[in-house]
N, C-alpha and C. Protein backbone atom coordinates (compact mmCIF):
# COMPACT_ATOMS: atom_id res chain seq x y z
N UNK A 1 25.57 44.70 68.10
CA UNK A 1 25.04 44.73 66.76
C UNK A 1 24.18 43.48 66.55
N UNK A 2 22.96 43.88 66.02
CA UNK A 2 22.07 42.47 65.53
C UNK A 2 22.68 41.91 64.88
N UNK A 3 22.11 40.72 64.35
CA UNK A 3 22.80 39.70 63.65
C UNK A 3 22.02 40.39 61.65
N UNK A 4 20.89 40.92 62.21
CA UNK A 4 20.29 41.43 61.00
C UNK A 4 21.10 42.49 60.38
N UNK A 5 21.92 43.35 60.83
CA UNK A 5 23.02 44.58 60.81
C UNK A 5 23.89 43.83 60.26
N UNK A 6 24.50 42.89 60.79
CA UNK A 6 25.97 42.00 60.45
C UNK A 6 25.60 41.68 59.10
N UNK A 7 24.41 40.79 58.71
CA UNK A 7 24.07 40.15 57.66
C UNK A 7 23.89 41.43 56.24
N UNK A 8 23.65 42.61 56.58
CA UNK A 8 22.99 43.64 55.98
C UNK A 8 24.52 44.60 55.38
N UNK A 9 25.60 44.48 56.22
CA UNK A 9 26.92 45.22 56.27
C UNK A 9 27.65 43.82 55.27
N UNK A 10 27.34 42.84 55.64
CA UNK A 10 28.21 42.01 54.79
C UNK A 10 27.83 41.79 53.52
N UNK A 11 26.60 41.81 53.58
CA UNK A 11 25.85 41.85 51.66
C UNK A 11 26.73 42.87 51.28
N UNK A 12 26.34 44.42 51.93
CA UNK A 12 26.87 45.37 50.99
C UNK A 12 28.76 45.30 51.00
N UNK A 13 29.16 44.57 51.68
CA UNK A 13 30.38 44.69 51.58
C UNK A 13 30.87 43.53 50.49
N UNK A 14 30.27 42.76 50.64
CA UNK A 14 30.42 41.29 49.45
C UNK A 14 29.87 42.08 48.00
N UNK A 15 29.44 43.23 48.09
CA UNK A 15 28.47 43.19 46.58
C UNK A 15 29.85 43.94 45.53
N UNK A 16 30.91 44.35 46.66
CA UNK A 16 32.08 45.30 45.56
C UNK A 16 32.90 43.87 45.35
N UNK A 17 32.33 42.61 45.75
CA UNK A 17 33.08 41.33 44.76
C UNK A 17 32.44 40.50 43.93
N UNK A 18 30.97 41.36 44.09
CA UNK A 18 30.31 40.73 42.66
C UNK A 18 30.36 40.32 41.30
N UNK A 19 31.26 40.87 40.64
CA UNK A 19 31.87 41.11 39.43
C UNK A 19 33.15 40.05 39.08
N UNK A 20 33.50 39.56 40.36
CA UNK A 20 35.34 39.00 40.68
C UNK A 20 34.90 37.12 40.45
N UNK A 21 35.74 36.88 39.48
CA UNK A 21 35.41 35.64 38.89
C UNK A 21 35.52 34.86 40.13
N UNK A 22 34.98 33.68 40.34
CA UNK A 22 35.34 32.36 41.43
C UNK A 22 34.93 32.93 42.86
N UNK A 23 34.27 34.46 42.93
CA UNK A 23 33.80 34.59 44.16
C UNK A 23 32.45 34.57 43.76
N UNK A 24 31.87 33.37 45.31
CA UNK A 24 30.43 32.95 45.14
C UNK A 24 30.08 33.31 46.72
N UNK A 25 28.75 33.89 47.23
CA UNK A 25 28.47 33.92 48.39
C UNK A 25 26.79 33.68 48.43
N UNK A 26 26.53 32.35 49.65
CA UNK A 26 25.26 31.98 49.58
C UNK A 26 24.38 32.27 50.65
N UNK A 27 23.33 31.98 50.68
CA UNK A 27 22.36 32.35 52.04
C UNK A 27 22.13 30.50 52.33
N UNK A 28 22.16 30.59 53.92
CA UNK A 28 21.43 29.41 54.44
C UNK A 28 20.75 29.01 55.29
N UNK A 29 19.94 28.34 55.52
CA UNK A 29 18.84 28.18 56.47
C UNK A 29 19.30 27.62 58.21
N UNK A 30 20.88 27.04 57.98
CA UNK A 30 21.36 26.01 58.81
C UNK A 30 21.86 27.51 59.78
N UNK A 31 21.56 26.58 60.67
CA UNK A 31 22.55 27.78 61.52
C UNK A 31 23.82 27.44 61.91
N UNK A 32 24.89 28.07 61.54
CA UNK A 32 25.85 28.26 60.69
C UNK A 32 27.12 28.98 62.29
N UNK A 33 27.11 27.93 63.30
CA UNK A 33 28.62 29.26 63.94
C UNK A 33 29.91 28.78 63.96
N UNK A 34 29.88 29.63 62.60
CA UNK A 34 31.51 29.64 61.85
C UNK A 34 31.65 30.47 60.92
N UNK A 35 32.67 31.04 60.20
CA UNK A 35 33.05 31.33 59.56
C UNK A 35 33.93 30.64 58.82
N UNK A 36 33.72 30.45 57.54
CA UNK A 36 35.04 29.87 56.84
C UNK A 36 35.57 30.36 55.25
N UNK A 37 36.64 30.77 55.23
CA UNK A 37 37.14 30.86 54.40
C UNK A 37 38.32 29.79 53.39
N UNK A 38 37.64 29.16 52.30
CA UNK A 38 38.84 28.70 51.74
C UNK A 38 39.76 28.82 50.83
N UNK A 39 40.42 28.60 50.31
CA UNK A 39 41.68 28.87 49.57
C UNK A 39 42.58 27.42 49.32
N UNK A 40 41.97 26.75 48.07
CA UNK A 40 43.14 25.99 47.82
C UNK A 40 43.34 25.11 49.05
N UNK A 41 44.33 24.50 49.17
CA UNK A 41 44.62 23.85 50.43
C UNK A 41 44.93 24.23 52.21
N UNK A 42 44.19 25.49 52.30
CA UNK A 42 44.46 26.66 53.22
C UNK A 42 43.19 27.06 53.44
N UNK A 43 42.69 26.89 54.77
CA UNK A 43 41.73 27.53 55.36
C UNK A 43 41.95 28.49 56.67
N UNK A 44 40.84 29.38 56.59
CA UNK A 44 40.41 29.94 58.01
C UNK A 44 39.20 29.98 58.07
N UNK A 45 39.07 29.41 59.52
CA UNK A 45 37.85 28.92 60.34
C UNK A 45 38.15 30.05 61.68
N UNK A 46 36.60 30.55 61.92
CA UNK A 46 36.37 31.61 62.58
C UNK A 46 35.12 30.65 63.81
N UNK A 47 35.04 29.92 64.37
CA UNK A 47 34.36 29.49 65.35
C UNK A 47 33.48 30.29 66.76
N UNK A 48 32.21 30.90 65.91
CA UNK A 48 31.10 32.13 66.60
C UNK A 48 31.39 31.26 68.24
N UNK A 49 32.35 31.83 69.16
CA UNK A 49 31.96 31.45 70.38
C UNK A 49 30.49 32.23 71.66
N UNK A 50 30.15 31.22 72.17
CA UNK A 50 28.84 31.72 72.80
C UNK A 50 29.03 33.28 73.47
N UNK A 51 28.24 34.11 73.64
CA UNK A 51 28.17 35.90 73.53
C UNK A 51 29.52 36.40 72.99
N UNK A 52 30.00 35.69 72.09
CA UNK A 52 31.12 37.14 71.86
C UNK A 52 31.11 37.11 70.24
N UNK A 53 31.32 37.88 69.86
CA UNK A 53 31.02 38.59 68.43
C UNK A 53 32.17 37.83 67.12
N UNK A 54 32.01 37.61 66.17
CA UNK A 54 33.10 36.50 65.63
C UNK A 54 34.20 36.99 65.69
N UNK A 55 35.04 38.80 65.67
CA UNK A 55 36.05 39.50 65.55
C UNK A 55 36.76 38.92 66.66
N UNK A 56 35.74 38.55 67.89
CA UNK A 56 36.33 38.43 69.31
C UNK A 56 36.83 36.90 69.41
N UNK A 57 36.52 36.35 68.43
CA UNK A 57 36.23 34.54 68.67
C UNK A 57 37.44 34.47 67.90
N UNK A 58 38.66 33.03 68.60
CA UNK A 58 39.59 32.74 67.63
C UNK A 58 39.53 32.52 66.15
N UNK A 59 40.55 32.67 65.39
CA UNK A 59 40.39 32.12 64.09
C UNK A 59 41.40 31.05 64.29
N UNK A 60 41.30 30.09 63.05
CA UNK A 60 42.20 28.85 63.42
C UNK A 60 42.66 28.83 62.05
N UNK A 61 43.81 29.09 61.55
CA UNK A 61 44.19 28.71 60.25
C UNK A 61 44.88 27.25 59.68
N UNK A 62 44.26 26.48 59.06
CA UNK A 62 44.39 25.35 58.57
C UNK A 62 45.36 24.83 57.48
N UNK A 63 45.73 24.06 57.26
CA UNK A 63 46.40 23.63 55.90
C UNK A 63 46.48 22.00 55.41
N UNK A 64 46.09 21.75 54.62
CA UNK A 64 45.77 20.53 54.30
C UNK A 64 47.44 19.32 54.34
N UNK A 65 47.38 18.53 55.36
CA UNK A 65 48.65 17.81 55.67
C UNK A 65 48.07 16.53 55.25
N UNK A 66 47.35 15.82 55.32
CA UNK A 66 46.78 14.59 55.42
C UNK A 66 45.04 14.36 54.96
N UNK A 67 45.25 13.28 54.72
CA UNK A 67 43.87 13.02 54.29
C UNK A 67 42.88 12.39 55.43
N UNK A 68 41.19 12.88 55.54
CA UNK A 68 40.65 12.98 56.81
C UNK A 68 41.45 13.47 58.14
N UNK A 69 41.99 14.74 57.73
CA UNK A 69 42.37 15.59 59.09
C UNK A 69 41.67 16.46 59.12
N UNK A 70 41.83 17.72 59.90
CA UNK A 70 40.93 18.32 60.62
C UNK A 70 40.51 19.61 59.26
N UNK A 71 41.65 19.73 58.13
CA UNK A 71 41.50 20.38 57.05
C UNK A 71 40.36 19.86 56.52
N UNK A 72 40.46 18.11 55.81
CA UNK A 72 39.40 17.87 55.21
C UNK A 72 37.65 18.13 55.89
N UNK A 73 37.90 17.75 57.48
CA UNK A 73 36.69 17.81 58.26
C UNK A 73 35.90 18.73 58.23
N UNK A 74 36.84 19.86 57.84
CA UNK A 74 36.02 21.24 58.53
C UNK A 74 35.44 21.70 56.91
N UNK A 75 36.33 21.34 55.54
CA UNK A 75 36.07 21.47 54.51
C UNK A 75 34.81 20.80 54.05
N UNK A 76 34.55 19.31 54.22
CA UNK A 76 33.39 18.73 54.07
C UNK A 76 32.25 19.42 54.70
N UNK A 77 32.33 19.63 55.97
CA UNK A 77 30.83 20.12 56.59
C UNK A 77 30.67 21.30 56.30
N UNK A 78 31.98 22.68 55.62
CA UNK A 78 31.12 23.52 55.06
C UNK A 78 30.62 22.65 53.64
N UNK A 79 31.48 22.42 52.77
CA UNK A 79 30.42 21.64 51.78
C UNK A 79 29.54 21.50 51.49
N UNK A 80 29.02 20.38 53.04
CA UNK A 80 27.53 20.36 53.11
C UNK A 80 26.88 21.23 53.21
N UNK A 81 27.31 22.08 54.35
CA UNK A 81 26.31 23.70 54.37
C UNK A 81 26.34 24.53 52.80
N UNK A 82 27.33 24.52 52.25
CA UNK A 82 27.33 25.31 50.75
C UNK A 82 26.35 24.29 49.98
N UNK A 83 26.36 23.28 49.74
CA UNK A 83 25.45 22.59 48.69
C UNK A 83 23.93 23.02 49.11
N UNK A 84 23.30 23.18 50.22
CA UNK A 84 22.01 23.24 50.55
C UNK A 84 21.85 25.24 50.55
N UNK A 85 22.82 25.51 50.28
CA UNK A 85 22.58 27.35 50.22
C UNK A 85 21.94 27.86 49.05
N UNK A 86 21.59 29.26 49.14
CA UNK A 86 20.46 29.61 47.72
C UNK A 86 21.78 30.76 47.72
N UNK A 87 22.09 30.75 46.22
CA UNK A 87 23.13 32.03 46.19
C UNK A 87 22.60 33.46 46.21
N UNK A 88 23.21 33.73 46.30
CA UNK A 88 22.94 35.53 47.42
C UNK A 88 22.53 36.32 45.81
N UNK A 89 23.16 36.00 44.73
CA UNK A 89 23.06 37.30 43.76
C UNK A 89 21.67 36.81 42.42
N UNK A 90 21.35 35.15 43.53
CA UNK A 90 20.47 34.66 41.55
C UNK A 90 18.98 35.26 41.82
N UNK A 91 18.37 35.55 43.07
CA UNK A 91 17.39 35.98 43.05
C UNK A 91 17.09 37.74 44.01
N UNK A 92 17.72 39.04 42.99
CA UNK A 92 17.72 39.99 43.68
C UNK A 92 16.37 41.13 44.57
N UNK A 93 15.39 40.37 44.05
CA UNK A 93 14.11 41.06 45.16
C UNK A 93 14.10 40.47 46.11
N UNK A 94 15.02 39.13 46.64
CA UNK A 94 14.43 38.24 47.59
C UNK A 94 15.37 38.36 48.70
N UNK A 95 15.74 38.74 49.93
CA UNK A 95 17.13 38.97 51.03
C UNK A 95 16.00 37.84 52.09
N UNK A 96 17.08 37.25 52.69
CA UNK A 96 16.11 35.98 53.81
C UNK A 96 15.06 36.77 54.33
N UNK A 97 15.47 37.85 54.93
CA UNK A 97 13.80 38.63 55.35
C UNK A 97 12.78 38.68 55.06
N UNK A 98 12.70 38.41 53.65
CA UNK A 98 11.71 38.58 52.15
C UNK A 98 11.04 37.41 52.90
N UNK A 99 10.65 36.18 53.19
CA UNK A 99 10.68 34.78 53.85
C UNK A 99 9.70 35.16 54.60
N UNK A 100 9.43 36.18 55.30
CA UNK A 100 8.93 36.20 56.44
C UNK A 100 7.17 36.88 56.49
N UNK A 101 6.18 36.46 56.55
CA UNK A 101 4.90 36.76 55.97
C UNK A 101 4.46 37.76 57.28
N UNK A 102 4.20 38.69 56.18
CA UNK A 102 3.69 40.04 57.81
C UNK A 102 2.36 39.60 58.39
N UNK A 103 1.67 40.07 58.98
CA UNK A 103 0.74 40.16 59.23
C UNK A 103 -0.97 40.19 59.01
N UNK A 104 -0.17 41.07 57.74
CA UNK A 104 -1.16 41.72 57.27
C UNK A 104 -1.43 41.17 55.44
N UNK A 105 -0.60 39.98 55.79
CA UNK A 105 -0.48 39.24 54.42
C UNK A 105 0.28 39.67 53.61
């Protein structure tokens, strides 16, 4: 599966949590191999390993024990990747593809 398919299946699958308070999902320019989900003091981190598909790639579930451990680490650098993202629902004519100037102008 392209990565354009993945990205295209997960919009429409994120869009039946559009409505659901405190869920936010962004687009970003960084290239991004991970997955992360957080929760409170509880994460899962999905780490895209080289050719295999993220389902296939461990997940690592986290929990916040200490301060600057591997919870906070992995929390900060998504952070960073979330602060520089454009959110997925504020501009709806525009999907990253939109970005891309044809040819033919």
């Amino acid at each position: 599966m392209t990565v354009s398919t993945r990205i295209r299946i997960t919009l429409s699958e994120i869009e039946h949590l559009r409505d659901v308070p405190g869920v936010e999902a962004r687009y970003g320019d960084e290239h991004i191999a991970m997955s992360v989900f957080r929760f409170d003091s509880e994460m899962l981190v999905t780490p895209h390993l080289a050719k295999l598909v993220g389902h296939d790639s461990p997940m690592l579930h986290l929990r916040r024990h200490q301060a600057d451990g591997l919870f906070d680490r992995f929390a900060y650098h998504a952070a960073e990747l979330w602060s520089s993202g454009r959110d997925v629902w504020a501009d709806e004519s525009k999907e990253p593809s939109d970005n891309v100037t044809s040819p033919t102008g």
